[in-house]
Every structure is written in structure tokens, then in C-alpha cells.
Protein backbone atom coordinates (compact mmCIF):
# COMPACT_ATOMS: atom_id res chain seq x y z
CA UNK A 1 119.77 1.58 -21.69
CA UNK A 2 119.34 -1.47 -18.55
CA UNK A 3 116.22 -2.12 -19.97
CA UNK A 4 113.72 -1.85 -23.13
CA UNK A 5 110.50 -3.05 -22.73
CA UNK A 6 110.17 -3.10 -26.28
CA UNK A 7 113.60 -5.43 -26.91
CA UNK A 8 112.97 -8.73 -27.78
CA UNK A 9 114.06 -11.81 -26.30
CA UNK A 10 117.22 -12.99 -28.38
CA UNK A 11 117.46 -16.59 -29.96
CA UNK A 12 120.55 -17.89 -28.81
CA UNK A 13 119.58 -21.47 -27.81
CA UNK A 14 120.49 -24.17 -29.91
CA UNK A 15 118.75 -27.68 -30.63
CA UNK A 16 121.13 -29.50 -28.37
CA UNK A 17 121.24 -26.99 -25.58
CA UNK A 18 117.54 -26.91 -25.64
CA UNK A 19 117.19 -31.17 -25.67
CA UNK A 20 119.85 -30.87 -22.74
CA UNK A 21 117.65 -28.00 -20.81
CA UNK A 22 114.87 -30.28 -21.63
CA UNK A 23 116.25 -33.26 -19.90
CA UNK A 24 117.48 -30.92 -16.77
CA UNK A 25 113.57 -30.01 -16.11
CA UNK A 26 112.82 -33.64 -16.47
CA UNK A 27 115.26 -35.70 -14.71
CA UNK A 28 116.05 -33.54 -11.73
CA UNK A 29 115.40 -34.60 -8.17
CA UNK A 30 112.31 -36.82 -8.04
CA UNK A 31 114.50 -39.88 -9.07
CA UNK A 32 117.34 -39.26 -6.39
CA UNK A 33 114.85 -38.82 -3.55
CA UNK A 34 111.06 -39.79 -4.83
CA UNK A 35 111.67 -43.08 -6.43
CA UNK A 36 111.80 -44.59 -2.45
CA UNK A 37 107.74 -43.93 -1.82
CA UNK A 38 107.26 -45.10 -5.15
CA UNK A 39 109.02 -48.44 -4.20
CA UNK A 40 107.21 -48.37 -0.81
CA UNK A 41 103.16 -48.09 -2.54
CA UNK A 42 104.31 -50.36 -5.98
CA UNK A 43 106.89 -52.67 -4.66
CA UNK A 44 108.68 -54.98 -7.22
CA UNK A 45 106.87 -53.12 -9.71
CA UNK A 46 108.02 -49.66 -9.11
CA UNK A 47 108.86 -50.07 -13.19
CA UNK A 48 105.60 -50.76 -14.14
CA UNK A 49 104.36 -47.66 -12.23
CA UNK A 50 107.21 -45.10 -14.16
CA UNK A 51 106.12 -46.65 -17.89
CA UNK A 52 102.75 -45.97 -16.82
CA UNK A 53 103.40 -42.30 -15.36
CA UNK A 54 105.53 -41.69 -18.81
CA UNK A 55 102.07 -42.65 -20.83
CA UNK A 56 100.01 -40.50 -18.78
CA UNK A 57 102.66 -37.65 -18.80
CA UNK A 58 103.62 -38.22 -22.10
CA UNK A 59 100.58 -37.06 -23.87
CA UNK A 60 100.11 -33.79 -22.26
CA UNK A 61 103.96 -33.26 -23.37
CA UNK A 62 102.94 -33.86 -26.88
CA UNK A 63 100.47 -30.96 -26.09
CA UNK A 64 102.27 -29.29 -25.09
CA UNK A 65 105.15 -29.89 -28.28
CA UNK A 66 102.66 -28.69 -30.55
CA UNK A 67 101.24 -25.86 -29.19
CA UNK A 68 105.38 -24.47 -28.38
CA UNK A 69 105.43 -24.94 -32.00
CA UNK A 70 102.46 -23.48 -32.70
CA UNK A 71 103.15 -20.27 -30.54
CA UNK A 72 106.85 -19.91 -29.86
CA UNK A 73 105.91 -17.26 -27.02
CA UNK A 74 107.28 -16.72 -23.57
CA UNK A 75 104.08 -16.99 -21.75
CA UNK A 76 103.81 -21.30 -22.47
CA UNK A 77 100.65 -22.03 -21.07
CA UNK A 78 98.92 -18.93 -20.74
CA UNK A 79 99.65 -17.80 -24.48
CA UNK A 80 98.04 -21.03 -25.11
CA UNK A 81 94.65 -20.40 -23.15
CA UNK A 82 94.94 -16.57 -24.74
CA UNK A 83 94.46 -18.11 -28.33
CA UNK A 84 92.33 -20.93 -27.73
CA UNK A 85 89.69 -19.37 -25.35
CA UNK A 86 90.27 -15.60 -25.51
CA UNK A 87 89.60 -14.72 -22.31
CA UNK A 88 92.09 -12.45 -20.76
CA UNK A 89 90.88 -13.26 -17.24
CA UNK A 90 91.42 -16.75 -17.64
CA UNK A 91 94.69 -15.85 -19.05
CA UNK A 92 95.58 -14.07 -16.27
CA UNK A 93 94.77 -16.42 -13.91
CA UNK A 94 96.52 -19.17 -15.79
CA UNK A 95 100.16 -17.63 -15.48
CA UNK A 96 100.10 -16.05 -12.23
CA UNK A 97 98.93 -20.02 -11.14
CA UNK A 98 102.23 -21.42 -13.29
CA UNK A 99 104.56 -18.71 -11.88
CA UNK A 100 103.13 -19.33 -8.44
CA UNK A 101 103.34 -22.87 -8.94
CA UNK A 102 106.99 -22.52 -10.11
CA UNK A 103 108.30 -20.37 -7.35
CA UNK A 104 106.88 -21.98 -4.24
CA UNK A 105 108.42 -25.89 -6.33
CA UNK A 106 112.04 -23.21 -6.30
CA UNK A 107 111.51 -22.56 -2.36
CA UNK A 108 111.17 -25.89 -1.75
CA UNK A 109 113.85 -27.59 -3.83
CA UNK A 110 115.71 -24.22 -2.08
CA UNK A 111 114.84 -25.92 1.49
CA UNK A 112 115.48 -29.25 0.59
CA UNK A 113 118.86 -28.77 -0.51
CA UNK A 114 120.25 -26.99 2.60
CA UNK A 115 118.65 -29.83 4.56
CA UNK A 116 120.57 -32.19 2.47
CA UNK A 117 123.70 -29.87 2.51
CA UNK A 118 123.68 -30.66 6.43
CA UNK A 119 124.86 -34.18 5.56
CA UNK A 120 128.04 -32.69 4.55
CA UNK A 121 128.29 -29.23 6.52
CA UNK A 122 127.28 -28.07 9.38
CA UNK A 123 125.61 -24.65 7.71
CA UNK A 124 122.55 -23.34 8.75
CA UNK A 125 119.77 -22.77 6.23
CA UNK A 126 119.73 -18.84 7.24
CA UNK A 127 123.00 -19.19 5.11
CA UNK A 128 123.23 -21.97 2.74
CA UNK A 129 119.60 -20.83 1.15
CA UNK A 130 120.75 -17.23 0.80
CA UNK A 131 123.56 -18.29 -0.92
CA UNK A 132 122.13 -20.91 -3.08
CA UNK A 133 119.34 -18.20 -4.17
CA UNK A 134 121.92 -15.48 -5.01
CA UNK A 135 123.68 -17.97 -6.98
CA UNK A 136 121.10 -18.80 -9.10
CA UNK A 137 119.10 -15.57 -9.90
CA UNK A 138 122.81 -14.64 -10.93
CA UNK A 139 123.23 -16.93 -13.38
CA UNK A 140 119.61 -16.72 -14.59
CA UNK A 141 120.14 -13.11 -14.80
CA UNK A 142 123.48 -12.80 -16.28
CA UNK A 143 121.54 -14.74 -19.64
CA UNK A 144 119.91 -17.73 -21.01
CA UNK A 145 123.15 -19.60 -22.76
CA UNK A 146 124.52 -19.37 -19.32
CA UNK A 147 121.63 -20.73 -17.20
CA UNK A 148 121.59 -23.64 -19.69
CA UNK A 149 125.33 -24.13 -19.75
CA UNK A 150 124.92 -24.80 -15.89
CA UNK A 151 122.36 -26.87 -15.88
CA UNK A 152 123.96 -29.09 -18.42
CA UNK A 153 126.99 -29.46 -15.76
CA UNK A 154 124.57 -30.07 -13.45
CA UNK A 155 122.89 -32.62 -15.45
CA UNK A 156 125.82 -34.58 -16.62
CA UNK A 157 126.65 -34.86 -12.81
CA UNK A 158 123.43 -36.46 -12.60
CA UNK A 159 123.78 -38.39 -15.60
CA UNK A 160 126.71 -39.87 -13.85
CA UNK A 161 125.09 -40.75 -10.37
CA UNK A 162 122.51 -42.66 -12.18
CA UNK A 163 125.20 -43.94 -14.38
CA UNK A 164 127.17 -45.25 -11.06
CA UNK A 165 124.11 -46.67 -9.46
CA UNK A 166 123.55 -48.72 -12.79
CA UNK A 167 127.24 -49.67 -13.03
CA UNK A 168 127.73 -51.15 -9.46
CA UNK A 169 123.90 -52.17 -8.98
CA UNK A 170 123.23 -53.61 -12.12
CA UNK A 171 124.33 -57.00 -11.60
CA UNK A 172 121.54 -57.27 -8.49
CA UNK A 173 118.70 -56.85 -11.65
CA UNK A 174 119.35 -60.81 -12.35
CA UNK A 175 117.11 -61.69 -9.25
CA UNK A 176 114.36 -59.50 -10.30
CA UNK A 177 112.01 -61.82 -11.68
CA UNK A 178 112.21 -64.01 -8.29
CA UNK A 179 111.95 -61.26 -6.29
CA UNK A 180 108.22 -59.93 -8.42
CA UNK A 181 107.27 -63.77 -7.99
CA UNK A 182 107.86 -63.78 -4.21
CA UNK A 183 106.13 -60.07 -4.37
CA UNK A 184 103.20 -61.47 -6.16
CA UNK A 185 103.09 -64.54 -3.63
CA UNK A 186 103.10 -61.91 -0.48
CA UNK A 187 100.60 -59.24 -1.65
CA UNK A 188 97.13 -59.35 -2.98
CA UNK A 189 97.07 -54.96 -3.40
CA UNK A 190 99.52 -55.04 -6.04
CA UNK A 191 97.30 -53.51 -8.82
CA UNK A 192 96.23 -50.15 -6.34
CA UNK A 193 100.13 -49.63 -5.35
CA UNK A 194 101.03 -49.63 -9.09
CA UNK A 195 98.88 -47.46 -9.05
CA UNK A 196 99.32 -45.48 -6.45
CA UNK A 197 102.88 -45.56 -7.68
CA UNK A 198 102.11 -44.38 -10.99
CA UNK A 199 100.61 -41.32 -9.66
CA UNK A 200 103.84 -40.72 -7.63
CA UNK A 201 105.84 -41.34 -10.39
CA UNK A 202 103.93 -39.15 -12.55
CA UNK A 203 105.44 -35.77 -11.25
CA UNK A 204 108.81 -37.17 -11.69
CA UNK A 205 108.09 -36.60 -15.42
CA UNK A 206 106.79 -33.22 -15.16
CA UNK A 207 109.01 -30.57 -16.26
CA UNK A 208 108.45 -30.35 -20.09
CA UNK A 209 105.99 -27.54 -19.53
CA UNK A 210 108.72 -25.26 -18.54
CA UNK A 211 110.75 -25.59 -21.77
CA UNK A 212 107.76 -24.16 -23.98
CA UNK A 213 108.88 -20.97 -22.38
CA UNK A 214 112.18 -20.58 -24.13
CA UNK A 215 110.02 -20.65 -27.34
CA UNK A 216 111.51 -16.70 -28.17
CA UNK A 217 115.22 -17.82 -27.24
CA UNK A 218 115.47 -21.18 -29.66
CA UNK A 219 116.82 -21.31 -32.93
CA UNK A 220 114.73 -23.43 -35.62
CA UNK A 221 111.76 -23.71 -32.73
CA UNK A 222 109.07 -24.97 -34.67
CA UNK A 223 111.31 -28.16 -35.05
CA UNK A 224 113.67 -28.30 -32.09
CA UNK A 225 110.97 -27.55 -29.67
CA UNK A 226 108.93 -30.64 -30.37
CA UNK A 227 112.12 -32.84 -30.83
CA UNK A 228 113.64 -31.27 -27.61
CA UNK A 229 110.83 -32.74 -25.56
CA UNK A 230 110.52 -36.44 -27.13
CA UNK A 231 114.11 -36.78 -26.29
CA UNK A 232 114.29 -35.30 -22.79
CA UNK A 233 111.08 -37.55 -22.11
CA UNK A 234 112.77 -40.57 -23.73
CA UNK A 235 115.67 -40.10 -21.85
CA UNK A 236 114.11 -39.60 -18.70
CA UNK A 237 111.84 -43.03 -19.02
CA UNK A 238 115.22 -44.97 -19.97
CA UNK A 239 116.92 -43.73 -16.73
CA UNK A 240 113.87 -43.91 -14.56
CA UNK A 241 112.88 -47.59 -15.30
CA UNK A 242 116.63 -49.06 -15.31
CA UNK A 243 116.86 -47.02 -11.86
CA UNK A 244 113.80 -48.50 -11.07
CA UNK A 245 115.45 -52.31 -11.53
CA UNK A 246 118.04 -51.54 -9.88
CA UNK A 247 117.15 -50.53 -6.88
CA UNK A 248 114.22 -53.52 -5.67
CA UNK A 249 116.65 -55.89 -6.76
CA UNK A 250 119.10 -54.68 -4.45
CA UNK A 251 116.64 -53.12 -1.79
CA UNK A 252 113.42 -54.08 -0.41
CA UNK A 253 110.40 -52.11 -0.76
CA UNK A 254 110.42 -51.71 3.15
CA UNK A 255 113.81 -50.53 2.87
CA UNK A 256 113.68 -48.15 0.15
CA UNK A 257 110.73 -46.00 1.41
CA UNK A 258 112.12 -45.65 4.73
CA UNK A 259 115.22 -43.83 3.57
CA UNK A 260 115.50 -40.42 2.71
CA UNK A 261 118.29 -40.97 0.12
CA UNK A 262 117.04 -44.41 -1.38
CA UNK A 263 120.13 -44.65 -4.53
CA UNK A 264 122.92 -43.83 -1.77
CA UNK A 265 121.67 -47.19 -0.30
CA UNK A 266 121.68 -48.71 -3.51
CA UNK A 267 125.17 -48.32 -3.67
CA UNK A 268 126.23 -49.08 -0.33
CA UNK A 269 124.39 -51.89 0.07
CA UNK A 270 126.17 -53.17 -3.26
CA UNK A 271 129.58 -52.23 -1.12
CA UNK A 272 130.35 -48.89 -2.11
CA UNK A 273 130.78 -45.33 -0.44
CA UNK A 274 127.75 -43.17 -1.35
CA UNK A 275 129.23 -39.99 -0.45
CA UNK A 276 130.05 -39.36 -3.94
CA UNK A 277 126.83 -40.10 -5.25
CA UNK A 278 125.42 -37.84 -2.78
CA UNK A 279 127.68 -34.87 -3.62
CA UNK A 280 126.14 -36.08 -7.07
CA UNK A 281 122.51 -35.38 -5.98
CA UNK A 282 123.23 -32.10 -4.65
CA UNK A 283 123.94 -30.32 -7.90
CA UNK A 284 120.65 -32.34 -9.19
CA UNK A 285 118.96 -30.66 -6.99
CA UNK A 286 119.90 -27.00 -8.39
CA UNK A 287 118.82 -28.40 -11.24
CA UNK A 288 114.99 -27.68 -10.45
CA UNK A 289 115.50 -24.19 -8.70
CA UNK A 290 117.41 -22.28 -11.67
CA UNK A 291 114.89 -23.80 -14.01
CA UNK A 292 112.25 -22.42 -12.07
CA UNK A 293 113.46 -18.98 -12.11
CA UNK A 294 113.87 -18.67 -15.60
CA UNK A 295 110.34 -19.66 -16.55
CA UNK A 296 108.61 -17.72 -14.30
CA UNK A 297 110.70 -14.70 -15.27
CA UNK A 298 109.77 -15.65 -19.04
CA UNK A 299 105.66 -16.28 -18.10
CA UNK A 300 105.90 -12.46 -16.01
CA UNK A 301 107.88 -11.06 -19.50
CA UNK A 302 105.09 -12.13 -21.56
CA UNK A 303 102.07 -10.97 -19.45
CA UNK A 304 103.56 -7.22 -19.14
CA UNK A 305 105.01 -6.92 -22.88
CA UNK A 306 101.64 -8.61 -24.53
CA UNK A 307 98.58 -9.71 -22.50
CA UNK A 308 98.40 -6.58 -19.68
CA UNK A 309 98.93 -9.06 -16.72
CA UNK A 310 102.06 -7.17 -15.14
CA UNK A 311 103.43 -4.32 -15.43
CA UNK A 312 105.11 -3.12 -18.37
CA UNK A 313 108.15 -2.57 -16.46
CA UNK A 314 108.40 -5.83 -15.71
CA UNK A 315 108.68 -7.32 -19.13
CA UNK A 316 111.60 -5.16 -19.65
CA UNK A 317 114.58 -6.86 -21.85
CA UNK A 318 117.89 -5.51 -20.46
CA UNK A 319 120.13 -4.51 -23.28
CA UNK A 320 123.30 -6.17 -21.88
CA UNK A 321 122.03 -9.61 -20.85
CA UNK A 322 119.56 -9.81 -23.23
CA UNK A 323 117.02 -11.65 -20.08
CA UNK A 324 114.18 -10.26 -18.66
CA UNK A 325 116.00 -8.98 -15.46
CA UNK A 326 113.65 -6.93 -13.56
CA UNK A 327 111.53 -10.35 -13.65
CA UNK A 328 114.49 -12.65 -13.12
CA UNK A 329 115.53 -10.79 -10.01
CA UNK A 330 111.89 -10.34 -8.27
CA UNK A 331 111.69 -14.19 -8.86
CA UNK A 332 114.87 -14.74 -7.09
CA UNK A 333 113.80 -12.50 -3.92
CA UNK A 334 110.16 -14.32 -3.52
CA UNK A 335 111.81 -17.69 -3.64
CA UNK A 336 114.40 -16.46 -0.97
CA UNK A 337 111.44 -14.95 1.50
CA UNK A 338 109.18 -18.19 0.84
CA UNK A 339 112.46 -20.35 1.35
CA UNK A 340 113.45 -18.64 4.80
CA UNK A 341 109.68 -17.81 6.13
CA UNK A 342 107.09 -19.52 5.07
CA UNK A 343 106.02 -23.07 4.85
CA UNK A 344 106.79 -24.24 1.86
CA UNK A 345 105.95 -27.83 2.43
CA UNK A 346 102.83 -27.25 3.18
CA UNK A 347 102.53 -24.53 -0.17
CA UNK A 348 103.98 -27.78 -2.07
CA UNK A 349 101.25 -29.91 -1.75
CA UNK A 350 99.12 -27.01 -3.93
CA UNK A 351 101.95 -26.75 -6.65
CA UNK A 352 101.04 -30.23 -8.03
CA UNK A 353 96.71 -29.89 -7.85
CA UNK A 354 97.68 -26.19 -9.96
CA UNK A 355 100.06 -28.17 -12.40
CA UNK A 356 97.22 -30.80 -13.28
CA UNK A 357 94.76 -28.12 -13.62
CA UNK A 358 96.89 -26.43 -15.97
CA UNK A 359 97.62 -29.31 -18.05
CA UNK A 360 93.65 -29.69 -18.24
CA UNK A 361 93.26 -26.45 -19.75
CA UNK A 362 96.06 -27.08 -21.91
CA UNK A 363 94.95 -30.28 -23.70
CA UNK A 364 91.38 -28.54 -23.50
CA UNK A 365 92.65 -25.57 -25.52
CA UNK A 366 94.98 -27.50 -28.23
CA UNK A 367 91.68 -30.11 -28.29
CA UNK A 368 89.55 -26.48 -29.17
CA UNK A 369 91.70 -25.17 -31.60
CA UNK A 370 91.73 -28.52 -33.87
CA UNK A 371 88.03 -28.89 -33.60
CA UNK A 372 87.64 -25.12 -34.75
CA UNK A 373 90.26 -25.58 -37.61
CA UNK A 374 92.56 -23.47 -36.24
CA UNK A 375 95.78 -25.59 -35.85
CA UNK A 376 97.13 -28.04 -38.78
CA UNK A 377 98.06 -28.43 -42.17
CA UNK A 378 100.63 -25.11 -41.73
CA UNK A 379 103.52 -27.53 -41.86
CA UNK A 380 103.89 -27.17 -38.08
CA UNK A 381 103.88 -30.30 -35.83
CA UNK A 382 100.35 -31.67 -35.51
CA UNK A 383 99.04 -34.71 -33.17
CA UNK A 384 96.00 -36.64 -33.77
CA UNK A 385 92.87 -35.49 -32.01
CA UNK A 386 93.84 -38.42 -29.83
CA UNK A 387 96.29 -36.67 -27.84
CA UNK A 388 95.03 -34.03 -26.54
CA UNK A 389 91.57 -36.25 -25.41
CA UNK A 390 93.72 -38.80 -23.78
CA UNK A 391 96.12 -35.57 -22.31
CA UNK A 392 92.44 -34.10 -21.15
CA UNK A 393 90.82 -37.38 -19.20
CA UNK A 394 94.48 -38.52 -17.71
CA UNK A 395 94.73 -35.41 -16.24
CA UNK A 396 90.96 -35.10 -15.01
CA UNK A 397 91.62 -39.00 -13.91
CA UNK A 398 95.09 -37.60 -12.16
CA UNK A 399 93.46 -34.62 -10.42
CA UNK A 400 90.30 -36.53 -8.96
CA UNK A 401 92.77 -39.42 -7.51
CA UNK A 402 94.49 -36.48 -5.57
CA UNK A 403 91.51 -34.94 -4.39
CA UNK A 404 90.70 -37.86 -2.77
CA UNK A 405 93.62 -39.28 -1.39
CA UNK A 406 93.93 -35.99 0.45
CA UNK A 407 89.81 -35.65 1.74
């Protein structure tokens, strides 16, 4: 039979694979490309404004640890709002936001790379995005231990960029301290571009919420889940904040934000080629795309086999790949049509607002179910009440900062 909707998803995701698909959703494109604006609002201390981000990010992710734990379902967030609130409108409404969310951030990662592919090649977009799409529903399709296998090449080859631009820009880091002094001497806004920066930085550290939808495929999830986050996020911080160092102390502020590929000028201005690096960013870049196939093909398998949000068909588990292929492959073909016709840029701008509306109802619902009684002392993962308050008002702080920088 191609597909059962009553198969279930099968656990063949490891600890390690799932810390490594962790860190893919994490550290993806936003430092190759982002950490340039950042630079331009926060200046010297574009590493201030990352720690920061990584505390404000950092407790919805340990949200969002315990309530994967808690419900090891391929729906993530909307499972989450199911239990807490019981509302299946509200439910509803939740995942189709998260799988909109997630396909329009595919299309424009999809976009972005054939733009950046033009460096290289002289290949339109009506081919390159094609292409790139086809590639990746395939390998989301084709099954999960293969969509994480490629993402961990892709990964390491971003692991290794970074790794370069630390290696041959490192040494610039010992006239950082002069260079914040001078910055301090030349600008009395510092504190509002951390800031500022912080709230950039802050969607370089999204990503997390996407592995909570593996929670069917992972072995030993009640414990690798939680662990697989903390590490990708630790990881991620490390990278972000040495990358961070790096490049003021070789670059100006100025400089950085008015390039499009801000570590490529890291290295050539420390007398290197950057094509390689660049290559580098390119896989990177896939990174986000497959990622964002597979969980919306996961949050669409979960509302059609459980909560009555899609149709059945749908959710159906195909016998041979063991994936959700009916989903996987509708994914694909609305990230190809809003790639090639629609304004995705534009769509962008909404994927972020839906995100930290999400991650309010999130922390709301974990902060509900400890106040009712319903989540510790089962020997699953539990956070102080803390955490999902702080998660709650960061996120409410977050959103209300971008509703007014954009009135």
C-alpha cells in the first residue's frame, strides 16, 4: 500500500542526529547574511546584542524542550495549544499559522539562494529554484534519516565557513576593546542599537521550534529532545558571538551593513579569497528550506491523523518511506509557486510577527498546564514556573517592538 493513514511515523532518529538536526534549524543562514544589519544598528557590540537575543530566545526553547517531552507529537505547537486550552479552533488556527509561516520562510530562503547562486552562474531563477525545490521535497520525501543525513553535510560545511572566518580573522579580535572604546567615544545611541540589534539577532536563534516536530521519529525523546535543543542553542551562541568578534574587529560597522555577504569580507579583507566561503554559504542556505518542508509536512500529518484540521488523506504514512508523503510533496509544490510568483519578501515580513505570536501561546499554554497541575513530577523534564513567564513577557516585549518599528 503507498499510503496508510493509520501507519505511524517510525523512530529512526537518534540522539546525535537529532542534536545535529537541531543545530541545522539553528545556525543556518541568519549568521552568513544577517549578522551585517546587526553590526550596522549595535556596532562594536553586535556580541552583546546575540547573548542578549540567546536569553530572550532561550527561554521559549526551554518551552518548548519540555512540552516536546511532554507530548512527543508531530503537530509541535499546535498539540501543545490542543492540551493546554482545548480549543480545536485555536488549534487549528495555530498550525495552519506555523505551516504557513514555514513555507513562505522555504520560498524565501528558495529565492535567496538563486539570487546568491548568480554570483557563481549565470542561471535564471525560473531554473535554479525549480531545481533546488525538486531536490529537496526529494530528499524530504524519500525519509527522515535521509533529510537529516543532508543537512548534517550541509551543516558541517557551515561549521567549516565559520570555522575559516575564525581561523584567518581571529587574530583581528586583539583590537576589539579599542575599537568598543573609540565606539563608545563616537556614539551616544549605543544602548537602543544593542537593542535594536538584539531584536535582529533574535531570529537568528529561532529554529528550535521546528525540531519538536520529529517528536514521533526520535529514539529515547523524552530525554534527547530536551538535550537536543540545549546543545544546538549552545552551539549556536558559541559560533554567533565569536563570529560576532570577529567580524567588527576586522570590519567597521559602516562596512559590514552595507554588504550583502558581510563574512566573505571578513575574509578578504584579512587577505583571503572568499569564493570558498561563499560556495560554503550556499549549502547553509539549503539548510533552512529542507527543514522547512519536513515540519510542515509533520504539523499537516498530525492535524489530519488526530485533531480534524486536514484531510485524512493527507496524514497518510507511505509504507515504503515511512514519511508523510502526500504532505511532504504538497509542501514542496506551494513553496515552488510562492518561490516563482509571488512576493515572498513582502510575505516574509509576516512569518516573524506569526512566529512570536506562536511562541506567546506556547509559553502561555506550558505556563497553564503547571498552574493547573497538569505537567511535573512524571519524571519528564520540568522548568521552573520562571520560564515560561519570562518566555511569555519576552515575547509580548518582542512582538510590541515590531509592531512599532513597522507603524
Amino acid at each position: 500500500m503507498a499510503g496508510n493513514k493509520d501507519q505511524e511515523l517510525a523512530r529512526v532518529v537518534s540522539p546525535n542526529m537529532l542534536a545535529v538536526y537541531g543545530l541545522a534549524t539553528i545556525l543556518g543562514a541568519g549568521i552568513y547574511v544577517v549578522i551585517g544589519e546587526i553590526a550596522g544598528e549595535a556596532g562594536y557590540l553586535a556580541p552583546l546584542s546575540f547573548l542578549i537575543a540567546a536569553i530572550a530566545a532561550g527561554f521559549s526553547a526551554l518551552s518548548y524542550a519540555e512540552l516536546g517531552a511532554r507530548f512527543p507529537h508531530s503537530g509541535g505547537s499546535a498539540v501543545y495549544i490542543d492540551v493546554a486550552f482545548g480549543y480545536r479552533w485555536l488549534t487549528w488556527i495555530t498550525a495552519w499559522a506555523v505551516i504557513a509561516a514555514g513555507l513562505v520562510s522555504a520560498a524565501t530562503i528558495a529565492t535567496g539562494f538563486a539570487g546568491y547562486l548568480t554570483a557563481f552562474l549565470p542561471i535564471p531563477k525560473e531554473v535554479s529554484i525549480p531545481v533546488l525545490l525538486i531536490a529537496l521535497t526529494t530528499i524530504a520525501a524519500i525519509g527522515i534519516k535521509e533529510s537529516v543525513w543532508f543537512m548534517l553535510l550541509c551543516t558541517g560545511a557551515g561549521l567549516l565557513g565559520l570555522t575559516i572566518v575564525l581561523i584567518v580573522g581571529g587574530p583581528n579580535i586583539v583590537d576589539y576593546p579599542s575599537l568598543v572604546a573609540q565606539g563608545f567615544g563616537s556614539s551616544e545611541g549605543w544602548a537602543m542599537g544593542v537593542l535594536i540589534g538584539s531584536f535582529l539577532a533574535f531570529y537568528a536563534f529561532i529554529g528550535f521550534e521546528d525540531l519538536v516536530t520529529l517528536g514521533e521519529e526520535v529514539q529515547d525523546v523524552q530525554r534527547s529532545l530536551p538535550r537536543a535543543i540545549l546543545i544546538a542553542l549552545a552551539i549556536s551562541l558559541f559560533f554567533y558571538v565569536s563570529i560576532a568578534l570577529v567580524v567588527v574587529s576586522t570590519l567597521s560597522p559602516e562596512e559590514l551593513a552595507a554588504t550583502g555577504a558581510p563574512l566573505v569580507e571578513v575574509v578578504r579583507a584579512s587577505g583571503y579569497s572568499g569564493d570558498f566561503l561563499a560556495v560554503l554559504g550556499l549549502l547553509v542556505i539549503v539548510d533552512g528550506a529542507l527543514a522547512q518542508i519536513v515540519m510542515a509536512s509533520r504539523v499537516v500529518h498530525d492535524l489530519g491523523k488526530r485533531r480534524g484540521g486536514a484531510p485524512a488523506w493527507m496524514a497518510a504514512i507511505n509504507s515504503r518511506t515511512q514519511t508523510p508523503l502526500v504532505a511532504t510533496l504538497l509542501a514542496g509544490a506551494v513553496v515552488l509557486l510562492l518561490a516563482l510568483f509571488f512576493p515572498t519578501g513582502a510575505l516574509a515580513g509576516a512569518t516573524s510577527f506569526i512566529t512570536l505570536c506562536v511562541f506567546i501561546a506556547i509559553n502561555a499554554a506550558l505556563l497553564r498546564l503547571k498552574l493547573t497541575g497538569r505537567a511535573g513530577g512524571d519524571g519528564i523534564v520540568s522548568y521552573p514556573l520562571l520560564v515560561p513567564v519570562s518566555g511569555l513577557v519576552l515575547s509580548v516585549v518582542l512582538l510590541a517592538a515590531q509592531i512599532f518599528a513597522a507603524s
